[in-house]
C-alpha atoms as a PDB file:
ATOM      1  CA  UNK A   1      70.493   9.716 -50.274  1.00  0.00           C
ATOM      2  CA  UNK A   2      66.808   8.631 -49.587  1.00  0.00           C
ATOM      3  CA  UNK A   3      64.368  10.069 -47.113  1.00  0.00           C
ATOM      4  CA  UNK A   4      62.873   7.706 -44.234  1.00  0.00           C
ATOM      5  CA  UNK A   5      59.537   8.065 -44.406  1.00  0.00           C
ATOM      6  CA  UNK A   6      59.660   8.056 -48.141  1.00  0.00           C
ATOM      7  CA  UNK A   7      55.771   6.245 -48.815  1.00  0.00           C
ATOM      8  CA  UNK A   8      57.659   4.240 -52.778  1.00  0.00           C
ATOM      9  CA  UNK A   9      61.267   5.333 -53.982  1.00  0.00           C
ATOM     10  CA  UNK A  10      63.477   5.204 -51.387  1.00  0.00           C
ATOM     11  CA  UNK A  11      62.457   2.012 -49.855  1.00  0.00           C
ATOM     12  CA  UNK A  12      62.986   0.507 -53.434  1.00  0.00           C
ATOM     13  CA  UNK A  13      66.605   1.404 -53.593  1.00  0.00           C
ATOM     14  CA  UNK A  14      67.187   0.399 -50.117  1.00  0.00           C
ATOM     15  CA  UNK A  15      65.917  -2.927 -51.086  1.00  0.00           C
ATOM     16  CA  UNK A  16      67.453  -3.470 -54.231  1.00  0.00           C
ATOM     17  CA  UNK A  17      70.601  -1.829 -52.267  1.00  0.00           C
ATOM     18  CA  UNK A  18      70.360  -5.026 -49.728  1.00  0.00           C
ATOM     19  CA  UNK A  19      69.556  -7.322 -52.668  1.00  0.00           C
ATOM     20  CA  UNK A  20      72.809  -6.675 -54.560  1.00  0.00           C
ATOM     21  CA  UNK A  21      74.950  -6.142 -51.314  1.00  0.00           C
ATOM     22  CA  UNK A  22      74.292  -9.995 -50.669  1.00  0.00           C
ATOM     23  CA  UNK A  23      75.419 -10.485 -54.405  1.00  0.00           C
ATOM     24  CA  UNK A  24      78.613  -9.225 -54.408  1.00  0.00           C
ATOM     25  CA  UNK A  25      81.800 -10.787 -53.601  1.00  0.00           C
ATOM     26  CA  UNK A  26      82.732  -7.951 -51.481  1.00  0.00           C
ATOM     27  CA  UNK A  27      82.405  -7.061 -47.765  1.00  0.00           C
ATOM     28  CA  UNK A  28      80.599  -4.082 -46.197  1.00  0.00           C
ATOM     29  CA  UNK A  29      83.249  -2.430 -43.937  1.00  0.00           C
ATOM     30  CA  UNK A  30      86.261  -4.415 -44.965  1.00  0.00           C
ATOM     31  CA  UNK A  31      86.487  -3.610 -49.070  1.00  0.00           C
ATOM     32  CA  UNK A  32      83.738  -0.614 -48.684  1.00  0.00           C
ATOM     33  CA  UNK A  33      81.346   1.354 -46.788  1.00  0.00           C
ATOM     34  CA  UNK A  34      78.011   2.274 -47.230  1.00  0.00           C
ATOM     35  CA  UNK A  35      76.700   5.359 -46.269  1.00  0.00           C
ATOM     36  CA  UNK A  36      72.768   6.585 -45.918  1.00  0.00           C
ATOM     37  CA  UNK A  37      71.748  10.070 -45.218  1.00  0.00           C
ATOM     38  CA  UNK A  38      68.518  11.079 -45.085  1.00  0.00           C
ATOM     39  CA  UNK A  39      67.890  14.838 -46.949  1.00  0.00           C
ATOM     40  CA  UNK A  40      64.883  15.287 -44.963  1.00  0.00           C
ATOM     41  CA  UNK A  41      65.550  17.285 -42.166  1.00  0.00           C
ATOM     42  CA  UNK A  42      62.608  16.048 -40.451  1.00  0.00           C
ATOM     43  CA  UNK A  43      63.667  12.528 -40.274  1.00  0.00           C
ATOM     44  CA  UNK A  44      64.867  11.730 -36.693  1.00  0.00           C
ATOM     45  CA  UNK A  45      67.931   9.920 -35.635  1.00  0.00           C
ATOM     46  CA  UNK A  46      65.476   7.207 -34.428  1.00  0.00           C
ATOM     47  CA  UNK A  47      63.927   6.871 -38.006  1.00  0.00           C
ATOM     48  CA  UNK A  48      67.715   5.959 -39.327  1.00  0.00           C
ATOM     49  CA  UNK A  49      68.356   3.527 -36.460  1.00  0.00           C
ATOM     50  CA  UNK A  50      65.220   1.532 -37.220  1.00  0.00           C
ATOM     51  CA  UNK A  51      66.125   1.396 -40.962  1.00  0.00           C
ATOM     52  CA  UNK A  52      69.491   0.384 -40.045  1.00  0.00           C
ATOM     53  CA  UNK A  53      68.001  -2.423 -38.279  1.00  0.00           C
ATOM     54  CA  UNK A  54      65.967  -3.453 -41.467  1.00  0.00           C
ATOM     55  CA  UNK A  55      67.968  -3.883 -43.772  1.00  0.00           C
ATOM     56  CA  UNK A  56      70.885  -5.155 -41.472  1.00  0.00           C
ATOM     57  CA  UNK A  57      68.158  -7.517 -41.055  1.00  0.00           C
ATOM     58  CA  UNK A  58      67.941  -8.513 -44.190  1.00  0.00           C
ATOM     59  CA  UNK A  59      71.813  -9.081 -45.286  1.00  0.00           C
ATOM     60  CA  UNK A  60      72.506 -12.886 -45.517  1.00  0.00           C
ATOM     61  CA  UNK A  61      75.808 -13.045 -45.209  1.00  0.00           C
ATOM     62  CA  UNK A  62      77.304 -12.611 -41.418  1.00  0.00           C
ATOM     63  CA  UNK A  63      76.389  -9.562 -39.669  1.00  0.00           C
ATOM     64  CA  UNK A  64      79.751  -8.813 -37.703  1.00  0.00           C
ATOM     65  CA  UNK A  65      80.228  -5.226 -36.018  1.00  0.00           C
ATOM     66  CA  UNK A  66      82.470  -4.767 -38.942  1.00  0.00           C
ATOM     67  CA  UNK A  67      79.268  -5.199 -41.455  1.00  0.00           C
ATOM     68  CA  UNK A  68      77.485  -2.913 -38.698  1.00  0.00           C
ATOM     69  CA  UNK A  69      80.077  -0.493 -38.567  1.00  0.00           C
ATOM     70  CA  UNK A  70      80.477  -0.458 -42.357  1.00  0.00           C
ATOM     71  CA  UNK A  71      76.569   0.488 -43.224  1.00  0.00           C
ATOM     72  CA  UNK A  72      75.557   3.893 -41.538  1.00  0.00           C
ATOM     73  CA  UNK A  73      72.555   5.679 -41.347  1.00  0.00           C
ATOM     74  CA  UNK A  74      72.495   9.158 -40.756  1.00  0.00           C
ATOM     75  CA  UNK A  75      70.167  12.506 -40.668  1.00  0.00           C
ATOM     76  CA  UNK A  76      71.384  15.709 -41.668  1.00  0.00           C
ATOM     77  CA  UNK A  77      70.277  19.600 -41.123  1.00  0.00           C
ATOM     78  CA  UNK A  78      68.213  20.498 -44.217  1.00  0.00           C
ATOM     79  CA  UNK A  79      71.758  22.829 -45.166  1.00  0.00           C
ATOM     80  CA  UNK A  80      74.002  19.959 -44.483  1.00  0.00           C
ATOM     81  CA  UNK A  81      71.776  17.931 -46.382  1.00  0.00           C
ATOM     82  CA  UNK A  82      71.329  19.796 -49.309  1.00  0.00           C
ATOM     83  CA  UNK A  83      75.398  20.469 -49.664  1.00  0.00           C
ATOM     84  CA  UNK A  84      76.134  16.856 -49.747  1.00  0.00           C
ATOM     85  CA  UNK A  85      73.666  16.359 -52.213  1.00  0.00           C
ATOM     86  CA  UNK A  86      74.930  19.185 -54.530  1.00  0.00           C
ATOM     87  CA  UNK A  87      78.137  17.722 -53.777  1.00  0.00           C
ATOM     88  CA  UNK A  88      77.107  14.744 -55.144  1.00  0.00           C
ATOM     89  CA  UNK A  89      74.759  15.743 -57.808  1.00  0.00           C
ATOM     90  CA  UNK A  90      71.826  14.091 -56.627  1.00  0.00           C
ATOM     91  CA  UNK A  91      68.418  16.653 -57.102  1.00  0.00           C
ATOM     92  CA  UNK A  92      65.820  16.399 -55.077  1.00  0.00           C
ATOM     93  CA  UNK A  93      62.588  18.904 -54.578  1.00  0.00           C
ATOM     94  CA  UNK A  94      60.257  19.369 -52.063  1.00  0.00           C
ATOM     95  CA  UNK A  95      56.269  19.614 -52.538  1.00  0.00           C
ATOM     96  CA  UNK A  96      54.686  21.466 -49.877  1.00  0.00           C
ATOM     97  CA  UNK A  97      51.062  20.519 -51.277  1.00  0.00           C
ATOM     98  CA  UNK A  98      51.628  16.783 -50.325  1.00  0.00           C
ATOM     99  CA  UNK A  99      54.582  16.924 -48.212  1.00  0.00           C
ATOM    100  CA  UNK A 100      56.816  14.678 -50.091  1.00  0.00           C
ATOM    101  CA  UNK A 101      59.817  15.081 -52.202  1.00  0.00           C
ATOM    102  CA  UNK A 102      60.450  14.232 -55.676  1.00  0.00           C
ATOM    103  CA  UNK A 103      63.367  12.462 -56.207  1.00  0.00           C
ATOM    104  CA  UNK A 104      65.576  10.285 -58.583  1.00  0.00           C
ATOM    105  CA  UNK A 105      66.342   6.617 -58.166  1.00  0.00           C
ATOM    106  CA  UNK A 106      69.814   6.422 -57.814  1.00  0.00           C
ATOM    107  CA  UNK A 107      73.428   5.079 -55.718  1.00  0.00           C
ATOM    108  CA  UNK A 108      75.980   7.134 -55.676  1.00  0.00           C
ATOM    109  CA  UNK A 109      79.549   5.562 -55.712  1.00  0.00           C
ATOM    110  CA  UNK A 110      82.348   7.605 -54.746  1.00  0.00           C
ATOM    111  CA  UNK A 111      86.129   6.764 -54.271  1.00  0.00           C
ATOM    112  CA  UNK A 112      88.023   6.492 -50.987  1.00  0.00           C
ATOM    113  CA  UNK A 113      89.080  10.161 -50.960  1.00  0.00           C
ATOM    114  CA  UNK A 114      85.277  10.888 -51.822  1.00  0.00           C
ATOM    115  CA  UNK A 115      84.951  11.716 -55.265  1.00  0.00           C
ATOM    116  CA  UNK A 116      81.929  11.054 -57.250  1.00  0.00           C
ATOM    117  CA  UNK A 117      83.299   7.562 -59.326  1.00  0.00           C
ATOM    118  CA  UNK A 118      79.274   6.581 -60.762  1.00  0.00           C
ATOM    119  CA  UNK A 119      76.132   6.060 -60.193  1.00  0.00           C
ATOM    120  CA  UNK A 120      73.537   3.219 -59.923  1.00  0.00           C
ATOM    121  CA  UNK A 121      70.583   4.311 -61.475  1.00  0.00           C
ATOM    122  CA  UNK A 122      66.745   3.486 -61.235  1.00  0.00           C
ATOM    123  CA  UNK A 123      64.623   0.865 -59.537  1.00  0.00           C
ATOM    124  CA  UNK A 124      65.847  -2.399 -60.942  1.00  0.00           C
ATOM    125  CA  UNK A 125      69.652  -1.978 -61.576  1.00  0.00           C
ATOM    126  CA  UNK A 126      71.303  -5.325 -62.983  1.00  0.00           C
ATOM    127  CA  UNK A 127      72.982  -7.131 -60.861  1.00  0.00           C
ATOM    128  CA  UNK A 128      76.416  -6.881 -61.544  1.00  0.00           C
ATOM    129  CA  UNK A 129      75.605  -3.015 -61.245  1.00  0.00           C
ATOM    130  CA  UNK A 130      76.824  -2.450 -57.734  1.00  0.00           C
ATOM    131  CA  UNK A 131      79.813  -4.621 -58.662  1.00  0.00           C
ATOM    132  CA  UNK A 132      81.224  -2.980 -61.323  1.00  0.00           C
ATOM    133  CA  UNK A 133      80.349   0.561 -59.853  1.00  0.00           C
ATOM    134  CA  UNK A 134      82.828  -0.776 -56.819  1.00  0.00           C
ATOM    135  CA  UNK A 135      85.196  -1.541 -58.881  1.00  0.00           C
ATOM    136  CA  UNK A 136      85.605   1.417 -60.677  1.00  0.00           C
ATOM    137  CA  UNK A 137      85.698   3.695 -57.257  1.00  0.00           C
ATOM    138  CA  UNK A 138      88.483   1.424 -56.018  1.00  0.00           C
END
């Protein structure tokens, strides 16, 4: 879960997020999906095409429709939003005084039927992080 117009965090874990997709051994749409959802309900469905684009951008192995179809990027209703974090239990906060959101640093792997299987955690996960966390949810 990130926010769009997130000004340090979120950006970070998308990046690090593209950084150890290209790592592993494993292909976006064929042995997993990734899926984005923004918990700010002011984020537009514009905002999560153009960060689609990004970081699509940035894979370096072959972008197929497959890989496309595989990474999604989606907004959500601030209700919606907030139920698949609890779902998930990934905390977030909103600060009125500066109109951001605080936030943890984190991936959240979850198992074909959708179960919470681990998390990535912080800004510089190792690299076989990702892998591992895969593994376990399959």
């Amino acid at each position: 879960m990130v926010y769009y117009n997130c000004p340090m965090i979120c950006p970070l874990v998308l990046s690090r997020l593209q950084e150890r997709l290209n790592a592993v051994p494993y292909n976006i749409g064929e042995d997993f999906n990734v899926v984005v959802v923004s918990f700010d309900a002011r984020n537009t469905t514009q905002m999560a095409a153009e960060n689609k684009a990004i970081y699509l951008a940035g894979l370096t192995k072959p972008l197929t429709p497959i890989v496309e179809k595989g990474w999604t990027f989606h907004t959500a209703t601030t209700g919606n939003s907030r139920a698949i974090a609890d779902s998930i239990g990934f905390r977030y906060r909103f600060y009125p005084e500066s109109g951001e959101y605080g936030h943890p640093a984190v991936l959240t792997v979850l198992t074909s039927d959708g179960v919470v299987s681990g998390y990535v955690s912080g800004l510089e996960p190792e690299p076989n992080d990702l892998r591992m966390a895969l593994l376990q949810a399959s």
